[in-house]
N, C-alpha and C. Protein backbone atom coordinates (compact mmCIF):
# COMPACT_ATOMS: atom_id res chain seq x y z
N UNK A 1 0.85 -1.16 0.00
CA UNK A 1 0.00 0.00 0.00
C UNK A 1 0.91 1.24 0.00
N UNK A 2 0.54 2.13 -1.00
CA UNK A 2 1.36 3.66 -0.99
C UNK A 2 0.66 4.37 0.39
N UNK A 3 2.07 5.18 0.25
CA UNK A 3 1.82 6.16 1.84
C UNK A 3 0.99 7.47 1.68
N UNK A 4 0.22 7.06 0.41
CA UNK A 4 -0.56 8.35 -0.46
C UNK A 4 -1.99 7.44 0.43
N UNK A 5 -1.99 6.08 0.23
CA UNK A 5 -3.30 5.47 0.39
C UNK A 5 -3.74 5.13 1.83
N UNK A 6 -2.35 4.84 2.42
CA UNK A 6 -2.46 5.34 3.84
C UNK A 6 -2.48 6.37 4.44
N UNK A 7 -2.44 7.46 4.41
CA UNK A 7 -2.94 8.75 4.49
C UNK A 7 -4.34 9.06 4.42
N UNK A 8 -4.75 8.22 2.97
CA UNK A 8 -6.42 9.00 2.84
C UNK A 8 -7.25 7.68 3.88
N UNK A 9 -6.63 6.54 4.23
CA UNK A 9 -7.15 5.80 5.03
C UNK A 9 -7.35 6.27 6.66
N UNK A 10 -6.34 6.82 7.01
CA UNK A 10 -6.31 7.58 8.24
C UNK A 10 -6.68 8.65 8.25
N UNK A 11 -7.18 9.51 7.34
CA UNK A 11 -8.07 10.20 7.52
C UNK A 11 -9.44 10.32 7.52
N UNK A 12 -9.84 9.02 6.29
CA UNK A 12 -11.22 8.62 6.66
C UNK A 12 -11.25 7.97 8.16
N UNK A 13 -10.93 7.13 8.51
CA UNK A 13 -10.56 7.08 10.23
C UNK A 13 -11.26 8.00 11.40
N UNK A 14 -10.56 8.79 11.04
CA UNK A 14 -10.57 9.76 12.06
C UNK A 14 -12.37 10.84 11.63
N UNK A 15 -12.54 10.42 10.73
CA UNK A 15 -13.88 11.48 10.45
C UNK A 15 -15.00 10.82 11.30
N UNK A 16 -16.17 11.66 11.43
CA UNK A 16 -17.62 10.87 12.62
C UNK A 16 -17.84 10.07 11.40
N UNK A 17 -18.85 9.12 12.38
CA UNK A 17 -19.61 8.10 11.55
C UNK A 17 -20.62 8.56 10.25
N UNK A 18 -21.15 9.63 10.90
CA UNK A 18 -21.95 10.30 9.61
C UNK A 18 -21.26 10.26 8.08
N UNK A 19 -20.31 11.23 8.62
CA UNK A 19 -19.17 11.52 7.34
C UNK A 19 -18.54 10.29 6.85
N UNK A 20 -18.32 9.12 7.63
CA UNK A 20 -17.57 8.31 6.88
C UNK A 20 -18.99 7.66 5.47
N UNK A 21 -20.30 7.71 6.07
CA UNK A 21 -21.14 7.39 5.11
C UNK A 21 -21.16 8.16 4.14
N UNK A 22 -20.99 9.42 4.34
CA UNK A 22 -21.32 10.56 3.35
C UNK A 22 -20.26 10.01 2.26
N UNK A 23 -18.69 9.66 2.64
CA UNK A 23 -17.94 9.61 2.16
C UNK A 23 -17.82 8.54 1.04
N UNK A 24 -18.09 7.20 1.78
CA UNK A 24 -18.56 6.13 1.49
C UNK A 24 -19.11 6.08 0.19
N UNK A 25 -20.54 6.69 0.14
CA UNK A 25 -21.26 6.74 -0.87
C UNK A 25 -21.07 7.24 -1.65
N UNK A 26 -20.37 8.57 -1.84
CA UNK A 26 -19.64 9.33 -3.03
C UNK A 26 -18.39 8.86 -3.27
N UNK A 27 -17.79 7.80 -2.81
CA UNK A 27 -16.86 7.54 -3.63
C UNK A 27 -16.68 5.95 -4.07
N UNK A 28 -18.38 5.18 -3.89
CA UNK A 28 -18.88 4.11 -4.27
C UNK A 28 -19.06 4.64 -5.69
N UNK A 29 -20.03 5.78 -5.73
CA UNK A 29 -20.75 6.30 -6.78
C UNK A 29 -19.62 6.44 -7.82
N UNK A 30 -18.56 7.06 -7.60
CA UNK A 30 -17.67 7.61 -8.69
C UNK A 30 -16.73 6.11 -9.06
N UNK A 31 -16.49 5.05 -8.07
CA UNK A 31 -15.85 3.86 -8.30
C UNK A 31 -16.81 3.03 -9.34
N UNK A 32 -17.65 3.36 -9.12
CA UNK A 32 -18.42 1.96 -10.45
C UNK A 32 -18.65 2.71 -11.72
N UNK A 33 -18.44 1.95 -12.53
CA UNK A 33 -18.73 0.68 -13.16
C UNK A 33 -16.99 0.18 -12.90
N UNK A 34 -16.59 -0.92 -12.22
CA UNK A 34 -14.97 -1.13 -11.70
C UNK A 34 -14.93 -2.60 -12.42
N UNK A 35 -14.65 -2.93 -12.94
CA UNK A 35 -14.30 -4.32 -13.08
C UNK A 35 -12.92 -4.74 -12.80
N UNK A 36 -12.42 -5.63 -12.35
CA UNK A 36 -11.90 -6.50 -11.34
C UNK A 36 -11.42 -7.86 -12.67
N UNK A 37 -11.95 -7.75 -13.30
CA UNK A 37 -11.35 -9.26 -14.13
C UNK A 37 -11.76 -10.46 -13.35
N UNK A 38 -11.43 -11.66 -14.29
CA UNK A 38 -11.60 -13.06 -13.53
C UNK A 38 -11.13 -13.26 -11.93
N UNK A 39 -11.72 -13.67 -11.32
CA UNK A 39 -11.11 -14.10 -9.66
C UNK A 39 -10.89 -15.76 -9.81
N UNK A 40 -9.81 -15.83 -9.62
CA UNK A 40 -10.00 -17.45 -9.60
C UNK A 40 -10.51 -17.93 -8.03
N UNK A 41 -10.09 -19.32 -8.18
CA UNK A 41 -11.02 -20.02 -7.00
C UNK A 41 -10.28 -19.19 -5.53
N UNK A 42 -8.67 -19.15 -5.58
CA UNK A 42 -7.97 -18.85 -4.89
C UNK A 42 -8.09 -17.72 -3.73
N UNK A 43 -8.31 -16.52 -4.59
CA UNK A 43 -8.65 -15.28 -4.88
C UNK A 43 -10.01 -14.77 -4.06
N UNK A 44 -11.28 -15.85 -4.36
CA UNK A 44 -12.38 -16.14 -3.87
C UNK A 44 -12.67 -16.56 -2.97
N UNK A 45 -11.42 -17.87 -2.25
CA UNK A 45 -11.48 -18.42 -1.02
C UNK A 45 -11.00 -17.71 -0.03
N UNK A 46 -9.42 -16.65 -0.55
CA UNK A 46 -9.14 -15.38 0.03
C UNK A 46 -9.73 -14.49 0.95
N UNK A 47 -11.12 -13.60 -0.54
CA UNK A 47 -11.36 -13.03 0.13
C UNK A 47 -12.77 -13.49 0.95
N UNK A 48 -13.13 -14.74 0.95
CA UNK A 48 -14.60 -15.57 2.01
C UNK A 48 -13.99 -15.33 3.45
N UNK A 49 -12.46 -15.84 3.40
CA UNK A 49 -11.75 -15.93 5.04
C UNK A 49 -11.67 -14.48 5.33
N UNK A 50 -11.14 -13.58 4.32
CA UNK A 50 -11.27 -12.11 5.00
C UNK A 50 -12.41 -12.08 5.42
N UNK A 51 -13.64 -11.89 4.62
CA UNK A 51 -14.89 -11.50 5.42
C UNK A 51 -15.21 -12.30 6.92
N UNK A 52 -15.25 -13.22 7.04
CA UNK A 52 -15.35 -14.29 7.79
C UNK A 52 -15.19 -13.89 8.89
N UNK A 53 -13.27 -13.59 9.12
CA UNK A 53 -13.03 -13.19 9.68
C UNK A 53 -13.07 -11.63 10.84
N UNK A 54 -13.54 -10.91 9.45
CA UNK A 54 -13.95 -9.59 9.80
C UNK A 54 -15.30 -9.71 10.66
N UNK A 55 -16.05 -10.55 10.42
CA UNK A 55 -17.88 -10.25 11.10
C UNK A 55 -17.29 -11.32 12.20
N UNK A 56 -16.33 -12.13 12.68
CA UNK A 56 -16.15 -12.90 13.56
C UNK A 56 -16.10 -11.65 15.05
């Protein structure tokens, strides 16, 4: 990760909960249409354990 992307990460961070939605959503909006290419199985099983792990 660039220290450009950690920066805008720690600053969303630090904003209230409101704002991080506000934020959220306007920069969902401007990210799509994103395509990502093929995921193989790997990739997929990856990211199941991230989530997994995250709501654990």
């Amino acid at each position: 990760m660039s220290s450009q992307t950690a920066q805008l990460l720690d600053a969303f961070e630090a904003l209230p909960e409101d704002e991080k939605r506000v934020f959220t959503v306007e920069f969902l909006r401007r990210a799509v249409p994103f395509d990502s290419g093929p995921l193989d199985d790997a990739e997929t099983a990856d990211a199941a354990d991230q989530l997994l792990a995250s709501l654990e």
